[in-house]
PDB file of N, CA and C in Angstrom:
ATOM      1  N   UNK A   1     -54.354-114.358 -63.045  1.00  0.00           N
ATOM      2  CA  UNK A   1     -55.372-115.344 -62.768  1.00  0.00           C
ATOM      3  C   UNK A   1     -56.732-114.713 -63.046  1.00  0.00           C
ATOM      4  N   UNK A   2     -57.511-115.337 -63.862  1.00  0.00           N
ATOM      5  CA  UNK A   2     -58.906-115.459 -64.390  1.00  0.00           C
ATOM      6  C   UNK A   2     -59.851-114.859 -62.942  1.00  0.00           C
ATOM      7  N   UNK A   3     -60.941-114.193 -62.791  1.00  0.00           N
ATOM      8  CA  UNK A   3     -61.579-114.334 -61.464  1.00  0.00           C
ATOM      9  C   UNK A   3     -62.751-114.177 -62.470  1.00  0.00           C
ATOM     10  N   UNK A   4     -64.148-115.127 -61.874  1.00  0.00           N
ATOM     11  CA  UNK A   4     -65.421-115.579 -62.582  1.00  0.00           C
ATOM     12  C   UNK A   4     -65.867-114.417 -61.676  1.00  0.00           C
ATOM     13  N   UNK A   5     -66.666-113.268 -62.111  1.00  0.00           N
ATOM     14  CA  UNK A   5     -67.397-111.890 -61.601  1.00  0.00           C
ATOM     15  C   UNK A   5     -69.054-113.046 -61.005  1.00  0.00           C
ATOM     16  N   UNK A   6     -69.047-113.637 -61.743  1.00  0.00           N
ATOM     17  CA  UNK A   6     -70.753-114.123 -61.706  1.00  0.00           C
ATOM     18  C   UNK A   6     -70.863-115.622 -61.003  1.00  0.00           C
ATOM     19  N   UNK A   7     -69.187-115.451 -60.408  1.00  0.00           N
ATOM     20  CA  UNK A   7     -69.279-116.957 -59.683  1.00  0.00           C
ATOM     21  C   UNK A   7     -70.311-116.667 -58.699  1.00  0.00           C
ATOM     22  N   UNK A   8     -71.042-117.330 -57.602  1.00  0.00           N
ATOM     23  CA  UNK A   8     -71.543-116.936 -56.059  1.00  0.00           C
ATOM     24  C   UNK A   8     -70.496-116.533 -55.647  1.00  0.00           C
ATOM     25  N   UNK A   9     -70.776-115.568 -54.267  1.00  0.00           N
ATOM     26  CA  UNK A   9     -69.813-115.604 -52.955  1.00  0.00           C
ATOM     27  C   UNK A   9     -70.136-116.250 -51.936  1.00  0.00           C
ATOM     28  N   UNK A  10     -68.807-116.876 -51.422  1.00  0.00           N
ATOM     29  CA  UNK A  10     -68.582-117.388 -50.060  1.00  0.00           C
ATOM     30  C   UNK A  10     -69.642-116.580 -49.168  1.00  0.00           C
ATOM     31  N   UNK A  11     -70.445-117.562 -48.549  1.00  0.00           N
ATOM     32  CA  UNK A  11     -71.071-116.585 -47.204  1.00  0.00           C
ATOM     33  C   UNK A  11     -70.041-116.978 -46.046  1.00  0.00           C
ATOM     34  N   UNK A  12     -70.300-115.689 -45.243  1.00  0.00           N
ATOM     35  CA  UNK A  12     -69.485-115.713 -44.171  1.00  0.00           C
ATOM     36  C   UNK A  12     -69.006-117.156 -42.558  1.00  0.00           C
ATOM     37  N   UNK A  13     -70.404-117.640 -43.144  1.00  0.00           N
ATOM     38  CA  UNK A  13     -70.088-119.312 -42.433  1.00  0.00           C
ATOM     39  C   UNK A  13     -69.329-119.803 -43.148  1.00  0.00           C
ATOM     40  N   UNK A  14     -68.386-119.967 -44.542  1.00  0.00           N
ATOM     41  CA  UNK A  14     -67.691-120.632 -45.309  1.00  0.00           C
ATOM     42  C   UNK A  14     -65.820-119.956 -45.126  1.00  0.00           C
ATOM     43  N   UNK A  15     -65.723-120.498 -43.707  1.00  0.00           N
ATOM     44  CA  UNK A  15     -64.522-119.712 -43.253  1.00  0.00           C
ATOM     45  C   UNK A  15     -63.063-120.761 -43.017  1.00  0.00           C
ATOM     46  N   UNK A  16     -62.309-120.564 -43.635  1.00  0.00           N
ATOM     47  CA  UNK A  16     -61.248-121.335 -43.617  1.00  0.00           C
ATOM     48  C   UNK A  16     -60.365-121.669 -42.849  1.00  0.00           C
ATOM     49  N   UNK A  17     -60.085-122.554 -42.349  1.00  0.00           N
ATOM     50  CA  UNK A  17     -58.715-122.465 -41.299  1.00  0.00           C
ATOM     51  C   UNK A  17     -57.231-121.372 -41.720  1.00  0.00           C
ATOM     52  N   UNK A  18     -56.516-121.080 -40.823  1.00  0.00           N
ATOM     53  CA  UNK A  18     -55.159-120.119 -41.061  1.00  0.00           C
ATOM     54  C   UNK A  18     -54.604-121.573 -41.459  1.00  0.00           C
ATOM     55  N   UNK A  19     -54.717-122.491 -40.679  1.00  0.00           N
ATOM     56  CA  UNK A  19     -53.761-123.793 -41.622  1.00  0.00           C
ATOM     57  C   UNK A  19     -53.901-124.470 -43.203  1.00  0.00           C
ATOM     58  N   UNK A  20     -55.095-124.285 -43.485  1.00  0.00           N
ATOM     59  CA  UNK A  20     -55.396-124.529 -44.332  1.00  0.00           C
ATOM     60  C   UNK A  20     -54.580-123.754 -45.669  1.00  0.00           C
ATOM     61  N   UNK A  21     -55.087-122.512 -45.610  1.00  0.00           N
ATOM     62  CA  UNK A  21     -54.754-121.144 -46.417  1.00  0.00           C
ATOM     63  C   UNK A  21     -53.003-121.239 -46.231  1.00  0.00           C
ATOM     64  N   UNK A  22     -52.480-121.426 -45.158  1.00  0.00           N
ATOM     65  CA  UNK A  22     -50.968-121.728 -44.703  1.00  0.00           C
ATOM     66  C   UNK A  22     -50.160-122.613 -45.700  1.00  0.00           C
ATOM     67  N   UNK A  23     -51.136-123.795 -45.796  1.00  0.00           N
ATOM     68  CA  UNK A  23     -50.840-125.082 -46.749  1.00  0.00           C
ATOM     69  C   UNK A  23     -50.900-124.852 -48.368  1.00  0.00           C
ATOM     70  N   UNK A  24     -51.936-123.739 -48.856  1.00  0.00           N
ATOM     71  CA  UNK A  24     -52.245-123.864 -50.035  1.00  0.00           C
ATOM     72  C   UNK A  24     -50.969-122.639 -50.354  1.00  0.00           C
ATOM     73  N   UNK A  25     -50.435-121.980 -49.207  1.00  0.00           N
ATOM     74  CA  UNK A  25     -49.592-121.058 -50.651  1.00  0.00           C
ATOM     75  C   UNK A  25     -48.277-121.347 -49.929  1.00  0.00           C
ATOM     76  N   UNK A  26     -47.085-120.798 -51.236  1.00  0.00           N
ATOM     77  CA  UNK A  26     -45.721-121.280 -51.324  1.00  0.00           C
ATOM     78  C   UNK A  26     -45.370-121.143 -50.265  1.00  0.00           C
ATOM     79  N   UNK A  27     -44.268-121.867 -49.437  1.00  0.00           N
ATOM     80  CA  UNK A  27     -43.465-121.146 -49.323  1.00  0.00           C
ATOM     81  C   UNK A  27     -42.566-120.174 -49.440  1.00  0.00           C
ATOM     82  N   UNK A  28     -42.652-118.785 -49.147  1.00  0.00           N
ATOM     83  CA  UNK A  28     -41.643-117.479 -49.479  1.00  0.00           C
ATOM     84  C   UNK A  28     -40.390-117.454 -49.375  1.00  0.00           C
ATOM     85  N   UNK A  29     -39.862-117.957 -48.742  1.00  0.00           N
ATOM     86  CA  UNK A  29     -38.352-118.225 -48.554  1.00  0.00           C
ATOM     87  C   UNK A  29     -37.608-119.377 -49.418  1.00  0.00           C
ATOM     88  N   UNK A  30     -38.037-120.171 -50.142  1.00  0.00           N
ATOM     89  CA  UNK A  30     -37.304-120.848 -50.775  1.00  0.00           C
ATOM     90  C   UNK A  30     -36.591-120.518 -51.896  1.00  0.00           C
ATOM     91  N   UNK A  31     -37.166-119.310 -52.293  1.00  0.00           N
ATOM     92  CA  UNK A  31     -36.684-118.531 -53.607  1.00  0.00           C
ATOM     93  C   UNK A  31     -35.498-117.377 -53.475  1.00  0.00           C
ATOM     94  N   UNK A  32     -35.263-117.741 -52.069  1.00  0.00           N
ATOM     95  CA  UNK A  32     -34.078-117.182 -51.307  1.00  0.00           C
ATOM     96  C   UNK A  32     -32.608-117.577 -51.921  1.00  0.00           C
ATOM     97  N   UNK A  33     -31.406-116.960 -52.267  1.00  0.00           N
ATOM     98  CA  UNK A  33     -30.486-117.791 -51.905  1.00  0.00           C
ATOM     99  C   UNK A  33     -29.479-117.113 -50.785  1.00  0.00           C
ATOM    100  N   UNK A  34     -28.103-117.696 -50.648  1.00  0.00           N
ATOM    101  CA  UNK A  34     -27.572-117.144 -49.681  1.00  0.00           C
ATOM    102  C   UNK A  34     -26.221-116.129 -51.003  1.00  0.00           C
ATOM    103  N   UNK A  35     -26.681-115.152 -50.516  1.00  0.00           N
ATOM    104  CA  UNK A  35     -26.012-114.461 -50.997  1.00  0.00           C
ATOM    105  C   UNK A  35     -25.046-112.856 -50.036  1.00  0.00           C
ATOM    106  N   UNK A  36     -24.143-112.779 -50.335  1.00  0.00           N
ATOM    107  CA  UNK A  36     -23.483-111.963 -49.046  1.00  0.00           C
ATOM    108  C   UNK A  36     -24.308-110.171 -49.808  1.00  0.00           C
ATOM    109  N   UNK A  37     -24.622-110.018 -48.529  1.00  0.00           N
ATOM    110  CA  UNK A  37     -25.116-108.808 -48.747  1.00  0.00           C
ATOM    111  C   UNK A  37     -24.114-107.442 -48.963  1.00  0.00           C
ATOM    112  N   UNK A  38     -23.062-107.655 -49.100  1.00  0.00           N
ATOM    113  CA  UNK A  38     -21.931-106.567 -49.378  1.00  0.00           C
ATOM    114  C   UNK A  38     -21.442-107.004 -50.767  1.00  0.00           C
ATOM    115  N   UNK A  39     -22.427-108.297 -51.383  1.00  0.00           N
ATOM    116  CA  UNK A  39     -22.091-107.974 -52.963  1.00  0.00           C
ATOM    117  C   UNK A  39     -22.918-106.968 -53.843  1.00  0.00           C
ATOM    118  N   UNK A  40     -24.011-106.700 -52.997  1.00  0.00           N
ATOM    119  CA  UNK A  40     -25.152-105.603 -53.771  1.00  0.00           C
ATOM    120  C   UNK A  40     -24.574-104.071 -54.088  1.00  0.00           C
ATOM    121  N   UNK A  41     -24.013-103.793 -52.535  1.00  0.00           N
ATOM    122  CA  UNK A  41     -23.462-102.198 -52.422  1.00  0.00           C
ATOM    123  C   UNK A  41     -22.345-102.038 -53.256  1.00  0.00           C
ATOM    124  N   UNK A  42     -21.393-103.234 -54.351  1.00  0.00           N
ATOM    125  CA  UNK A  42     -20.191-102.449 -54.462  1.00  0.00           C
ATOM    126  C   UNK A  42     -20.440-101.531 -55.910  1.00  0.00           C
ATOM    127  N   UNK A  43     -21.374-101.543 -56.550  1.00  0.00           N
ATOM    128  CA  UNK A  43     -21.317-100.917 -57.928  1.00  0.00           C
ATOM    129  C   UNK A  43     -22.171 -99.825 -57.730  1.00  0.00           C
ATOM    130  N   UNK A  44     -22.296 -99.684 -56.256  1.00  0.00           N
ATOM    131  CA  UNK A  44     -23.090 -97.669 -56.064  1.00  0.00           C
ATOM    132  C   UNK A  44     -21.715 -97.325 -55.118  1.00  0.00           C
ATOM    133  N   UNK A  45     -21.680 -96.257 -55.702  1.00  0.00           N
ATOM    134  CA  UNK A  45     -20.782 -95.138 -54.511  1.00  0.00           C
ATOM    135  C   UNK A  45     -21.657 -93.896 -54.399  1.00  0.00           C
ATOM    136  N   UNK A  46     -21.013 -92.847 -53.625  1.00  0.00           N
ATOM    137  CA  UNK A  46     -21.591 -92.095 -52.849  1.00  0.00           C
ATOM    138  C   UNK A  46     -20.969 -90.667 -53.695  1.00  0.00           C
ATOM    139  N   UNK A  47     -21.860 -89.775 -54.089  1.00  0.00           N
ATOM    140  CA  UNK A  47     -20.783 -88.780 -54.926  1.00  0.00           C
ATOM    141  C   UNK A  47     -20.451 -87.737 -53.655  1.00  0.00           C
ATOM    142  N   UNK A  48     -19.949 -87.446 -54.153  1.00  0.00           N
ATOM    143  CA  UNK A  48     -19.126 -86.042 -53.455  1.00  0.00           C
ATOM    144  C   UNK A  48     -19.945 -84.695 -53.955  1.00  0.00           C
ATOM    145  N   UNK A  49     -19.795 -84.247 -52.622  1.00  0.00           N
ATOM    146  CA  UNK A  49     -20.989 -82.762 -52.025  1.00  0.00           C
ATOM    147  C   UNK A  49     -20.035 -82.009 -53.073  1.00  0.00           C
ATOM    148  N   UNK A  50     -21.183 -81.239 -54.019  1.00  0.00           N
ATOM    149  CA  UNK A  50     -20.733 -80.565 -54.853  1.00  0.00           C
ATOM    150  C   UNK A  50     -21.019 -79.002 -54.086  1.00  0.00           C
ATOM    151  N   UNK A  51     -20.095 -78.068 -54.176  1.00  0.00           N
ATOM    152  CA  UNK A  51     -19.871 -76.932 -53.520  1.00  0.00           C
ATOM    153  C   UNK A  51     -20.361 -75.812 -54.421  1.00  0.00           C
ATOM    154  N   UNK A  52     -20.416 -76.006 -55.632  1.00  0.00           N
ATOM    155  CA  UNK A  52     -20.625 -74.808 -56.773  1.00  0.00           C
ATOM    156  C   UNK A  52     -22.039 -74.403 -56.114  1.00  0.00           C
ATOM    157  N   UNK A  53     -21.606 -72.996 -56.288  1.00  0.00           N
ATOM    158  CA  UNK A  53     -22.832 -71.986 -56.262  1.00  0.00           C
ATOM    159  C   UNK A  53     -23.956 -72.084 -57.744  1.00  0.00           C
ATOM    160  N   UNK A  54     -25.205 -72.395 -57.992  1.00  0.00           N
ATOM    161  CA  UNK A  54     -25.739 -72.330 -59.016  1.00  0.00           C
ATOM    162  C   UNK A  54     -26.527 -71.313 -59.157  1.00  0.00           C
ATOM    163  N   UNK A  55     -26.183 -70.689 -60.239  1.00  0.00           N
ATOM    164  CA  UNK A  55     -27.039 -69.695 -60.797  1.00  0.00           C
ATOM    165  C   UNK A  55     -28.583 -70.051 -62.108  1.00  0.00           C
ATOM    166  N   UNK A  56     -29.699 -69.261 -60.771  1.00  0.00           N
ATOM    167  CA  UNK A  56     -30.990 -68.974 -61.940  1.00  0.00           C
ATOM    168  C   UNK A  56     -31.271 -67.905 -62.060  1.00  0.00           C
ATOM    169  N   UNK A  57     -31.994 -67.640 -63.105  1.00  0.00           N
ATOM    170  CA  UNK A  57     -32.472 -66.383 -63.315  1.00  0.00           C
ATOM    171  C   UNK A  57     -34.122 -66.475 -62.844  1.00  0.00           C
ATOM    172  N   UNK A  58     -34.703 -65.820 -61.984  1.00  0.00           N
ATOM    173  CA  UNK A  58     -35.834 -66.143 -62.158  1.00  0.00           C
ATOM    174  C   UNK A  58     -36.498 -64.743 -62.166  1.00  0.00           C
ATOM    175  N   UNK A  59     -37.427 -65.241 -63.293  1.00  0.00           N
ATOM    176  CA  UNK A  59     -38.067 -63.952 -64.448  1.00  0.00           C
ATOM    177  C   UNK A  59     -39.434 -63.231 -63.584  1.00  0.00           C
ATOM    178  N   UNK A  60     -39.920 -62.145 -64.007  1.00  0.00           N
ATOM    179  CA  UNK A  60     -41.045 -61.840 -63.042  1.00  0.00           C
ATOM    180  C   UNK A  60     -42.411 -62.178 -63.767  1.00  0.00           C
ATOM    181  N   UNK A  61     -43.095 -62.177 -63.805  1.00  0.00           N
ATOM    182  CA  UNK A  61     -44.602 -62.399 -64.086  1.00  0.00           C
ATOM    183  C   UNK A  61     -44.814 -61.836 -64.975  1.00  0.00           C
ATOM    184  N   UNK A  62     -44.922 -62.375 -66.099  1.00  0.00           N
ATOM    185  CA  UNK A  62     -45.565 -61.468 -68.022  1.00  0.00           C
ATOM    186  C   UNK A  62     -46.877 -61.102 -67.745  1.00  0.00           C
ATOM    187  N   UNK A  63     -47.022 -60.305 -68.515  1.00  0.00           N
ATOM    188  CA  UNK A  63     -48.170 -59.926 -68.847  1.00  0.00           C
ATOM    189  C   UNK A  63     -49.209 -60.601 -69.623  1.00  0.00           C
ATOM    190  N   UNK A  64     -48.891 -61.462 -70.477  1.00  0.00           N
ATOM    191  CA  UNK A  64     -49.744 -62.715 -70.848  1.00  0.00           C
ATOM    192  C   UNK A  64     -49.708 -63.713 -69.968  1.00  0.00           C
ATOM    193  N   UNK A  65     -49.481 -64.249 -68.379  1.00  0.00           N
ATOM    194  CA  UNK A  65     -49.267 -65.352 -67.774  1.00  0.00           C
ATOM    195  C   UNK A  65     -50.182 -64.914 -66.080  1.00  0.00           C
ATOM    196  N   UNK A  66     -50.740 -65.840 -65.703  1.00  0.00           N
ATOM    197  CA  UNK A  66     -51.342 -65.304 -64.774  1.00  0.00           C
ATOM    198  C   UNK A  66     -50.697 -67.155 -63.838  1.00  0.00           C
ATOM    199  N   UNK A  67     -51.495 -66.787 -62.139  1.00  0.00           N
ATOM    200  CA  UNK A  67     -51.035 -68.086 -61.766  1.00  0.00           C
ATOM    201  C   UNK A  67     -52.436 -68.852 -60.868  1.00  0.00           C
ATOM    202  N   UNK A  68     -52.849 -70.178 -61.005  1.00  0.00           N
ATOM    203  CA  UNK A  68     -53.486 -70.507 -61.123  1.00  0.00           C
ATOM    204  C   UNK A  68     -54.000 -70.552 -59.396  1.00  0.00           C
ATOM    205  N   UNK A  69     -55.397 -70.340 -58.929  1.00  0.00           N
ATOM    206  CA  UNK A  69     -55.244 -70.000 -57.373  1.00  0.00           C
ATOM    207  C   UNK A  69     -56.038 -71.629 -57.187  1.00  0.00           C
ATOM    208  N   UNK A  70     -56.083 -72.616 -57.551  1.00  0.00           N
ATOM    209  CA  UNK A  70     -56.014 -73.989 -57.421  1.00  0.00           C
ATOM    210  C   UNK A  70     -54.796 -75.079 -57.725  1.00  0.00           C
ATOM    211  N   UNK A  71     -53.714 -75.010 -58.666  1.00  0.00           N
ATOM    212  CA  UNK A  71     -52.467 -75.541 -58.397  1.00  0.00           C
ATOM    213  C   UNK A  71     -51.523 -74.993 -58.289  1.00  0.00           C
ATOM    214  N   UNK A  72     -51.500 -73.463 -58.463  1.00  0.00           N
ATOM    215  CA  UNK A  72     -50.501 -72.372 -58.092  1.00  0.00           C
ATOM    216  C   UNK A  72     -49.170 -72.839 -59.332  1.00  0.00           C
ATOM    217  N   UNK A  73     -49.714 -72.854 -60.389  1.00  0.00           N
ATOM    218  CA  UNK A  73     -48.977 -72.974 -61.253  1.00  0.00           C
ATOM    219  C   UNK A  73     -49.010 -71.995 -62.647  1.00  0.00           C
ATOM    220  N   UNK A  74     -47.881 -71.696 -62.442  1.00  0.00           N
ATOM    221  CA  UNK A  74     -47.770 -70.090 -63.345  1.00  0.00           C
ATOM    222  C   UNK A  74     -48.264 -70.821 -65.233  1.00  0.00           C
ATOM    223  N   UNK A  75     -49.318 -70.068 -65.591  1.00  0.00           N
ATOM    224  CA  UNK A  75     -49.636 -70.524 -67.160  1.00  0.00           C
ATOM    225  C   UNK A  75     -49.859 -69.330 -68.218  1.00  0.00           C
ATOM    226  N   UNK A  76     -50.237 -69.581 -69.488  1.00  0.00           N
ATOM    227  CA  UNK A  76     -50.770 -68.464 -70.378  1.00  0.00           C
ATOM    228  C   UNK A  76     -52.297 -68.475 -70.387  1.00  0.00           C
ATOM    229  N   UNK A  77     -52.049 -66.885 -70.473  1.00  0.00           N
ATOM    230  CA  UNK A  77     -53.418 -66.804 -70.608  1.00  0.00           C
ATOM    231  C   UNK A  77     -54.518 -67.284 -70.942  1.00  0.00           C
ATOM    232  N   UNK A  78     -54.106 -68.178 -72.523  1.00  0.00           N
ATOM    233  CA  UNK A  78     -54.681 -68.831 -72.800  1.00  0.00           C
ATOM    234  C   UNK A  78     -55.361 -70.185 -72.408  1.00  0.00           C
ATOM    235  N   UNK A  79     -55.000 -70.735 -71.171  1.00  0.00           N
ATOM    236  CA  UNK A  79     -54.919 -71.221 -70.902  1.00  0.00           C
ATOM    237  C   UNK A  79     -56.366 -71.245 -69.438  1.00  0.00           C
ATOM    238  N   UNK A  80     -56.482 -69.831 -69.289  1.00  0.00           N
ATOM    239  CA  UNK A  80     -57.243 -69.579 -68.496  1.00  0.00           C
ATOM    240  C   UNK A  80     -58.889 -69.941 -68.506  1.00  0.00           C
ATOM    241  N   UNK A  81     -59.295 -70.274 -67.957  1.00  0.00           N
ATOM    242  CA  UNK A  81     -61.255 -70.608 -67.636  1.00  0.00           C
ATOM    243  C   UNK A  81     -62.093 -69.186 -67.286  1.00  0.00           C
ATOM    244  N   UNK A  82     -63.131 -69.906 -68.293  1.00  0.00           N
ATOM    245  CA  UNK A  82     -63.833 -68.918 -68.248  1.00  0.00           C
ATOM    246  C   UNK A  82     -64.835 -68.427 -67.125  1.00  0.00           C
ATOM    247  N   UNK A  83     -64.842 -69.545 -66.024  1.00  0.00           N
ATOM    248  CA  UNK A  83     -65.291 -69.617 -64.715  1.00  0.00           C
ATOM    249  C   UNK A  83     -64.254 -69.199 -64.011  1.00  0.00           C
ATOM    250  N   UNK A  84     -64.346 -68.436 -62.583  1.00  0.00           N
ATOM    251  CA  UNK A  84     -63.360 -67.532 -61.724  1.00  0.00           C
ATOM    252  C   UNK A  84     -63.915 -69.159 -60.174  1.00  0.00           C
ATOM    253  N   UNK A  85     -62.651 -68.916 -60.019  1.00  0.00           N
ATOM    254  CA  UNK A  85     -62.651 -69.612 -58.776  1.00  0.00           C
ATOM    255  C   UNK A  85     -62.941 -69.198 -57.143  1.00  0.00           C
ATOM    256  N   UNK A  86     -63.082 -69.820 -56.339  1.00  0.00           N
ATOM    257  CA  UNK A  86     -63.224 -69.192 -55.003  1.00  0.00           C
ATOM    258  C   UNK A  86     -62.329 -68.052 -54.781  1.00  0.00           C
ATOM    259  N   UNK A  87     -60.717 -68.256 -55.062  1.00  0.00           N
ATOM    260  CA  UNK A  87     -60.430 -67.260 -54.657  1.00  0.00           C
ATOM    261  C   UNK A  87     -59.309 -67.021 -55.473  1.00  0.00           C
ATOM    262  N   UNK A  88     -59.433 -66.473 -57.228  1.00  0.00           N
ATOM    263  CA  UNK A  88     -59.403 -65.930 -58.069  1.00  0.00           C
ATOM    264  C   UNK A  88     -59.332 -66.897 -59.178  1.00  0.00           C
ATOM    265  N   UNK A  89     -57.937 -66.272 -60.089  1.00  0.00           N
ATOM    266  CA  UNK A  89     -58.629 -67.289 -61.695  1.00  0.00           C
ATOM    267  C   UNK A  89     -57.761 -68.348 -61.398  1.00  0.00           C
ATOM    268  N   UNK A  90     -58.610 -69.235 -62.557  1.00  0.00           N
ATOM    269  CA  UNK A  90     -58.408 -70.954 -62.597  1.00  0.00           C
ATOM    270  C   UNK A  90     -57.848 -71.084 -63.884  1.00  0.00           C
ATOM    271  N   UNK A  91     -57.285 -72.141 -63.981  1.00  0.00           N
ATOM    272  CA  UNK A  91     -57.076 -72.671 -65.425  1.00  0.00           C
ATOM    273  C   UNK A  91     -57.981 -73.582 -66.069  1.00  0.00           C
ATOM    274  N   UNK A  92     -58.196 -74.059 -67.325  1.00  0.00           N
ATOM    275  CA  UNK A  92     -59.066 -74.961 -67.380  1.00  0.00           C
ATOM    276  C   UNK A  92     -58.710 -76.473 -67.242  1.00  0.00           C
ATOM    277  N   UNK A  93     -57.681 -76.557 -66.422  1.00  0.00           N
ATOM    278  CA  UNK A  93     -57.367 -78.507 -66.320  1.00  0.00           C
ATOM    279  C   UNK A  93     -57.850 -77.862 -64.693  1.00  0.00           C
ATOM    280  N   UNK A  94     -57.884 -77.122 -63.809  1.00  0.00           N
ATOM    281  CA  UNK A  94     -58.313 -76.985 -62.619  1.00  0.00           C
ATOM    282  C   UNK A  94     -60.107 -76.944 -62.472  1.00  0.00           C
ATOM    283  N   UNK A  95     -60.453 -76.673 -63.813  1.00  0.00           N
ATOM    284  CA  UNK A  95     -62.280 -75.742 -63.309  1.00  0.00           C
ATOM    285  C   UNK A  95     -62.745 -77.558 -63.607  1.00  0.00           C
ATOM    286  N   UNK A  96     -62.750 -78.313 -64.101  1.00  0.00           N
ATOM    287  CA  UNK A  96     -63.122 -79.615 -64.245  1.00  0.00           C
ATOM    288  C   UNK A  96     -63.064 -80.561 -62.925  1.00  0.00           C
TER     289      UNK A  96
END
């Protein structure tokens, strides 16, 4: 729906009844039907608790990669700002 920016506004003496506003919009429930609610759940099931142990490797800190002390997200160097942050280096999607 269209809204006119440069229409006037309502001043606050121009106050509507709850019946009124009641009358002008749909009814919500008619768009209802009756439908059994145990026809929704049958095409999800529930998986089964997987037991496997998973293996990561997790690598230590390169020497080209530093981590960012505003989203604490490990990056390349390159990546780094040339402004230092409160409380060390930044990246440059953080110094903005």
């Amino acid at each position: 729906m269209a809204t006119d920016y440069d229409a006037p506004r309502k001043n606050d003496d121009d106050v509507e009844s709850i019946e009124a506003i009641k009358e002008r919009t749909p009814d919500k429930l008619t768009g209802l039907s009756d439908t059994d609610e145990s026809e929704h759940g049958e095409g999800f099931a529930i998986p089964d608790v997987v037991s496997e142990d998973l293996d990561v490797v997790v690598l230590p800190p390169q020497d080209d990669e530093f981590t960012c002390s505003e989203c604490f997200i490990v990056k390349h160097h390159s990546l780094l700002s040339a402004k230092k942050g409160k409380f060390g280096k930044v990246c440059i999607e953080c110094e903005s």
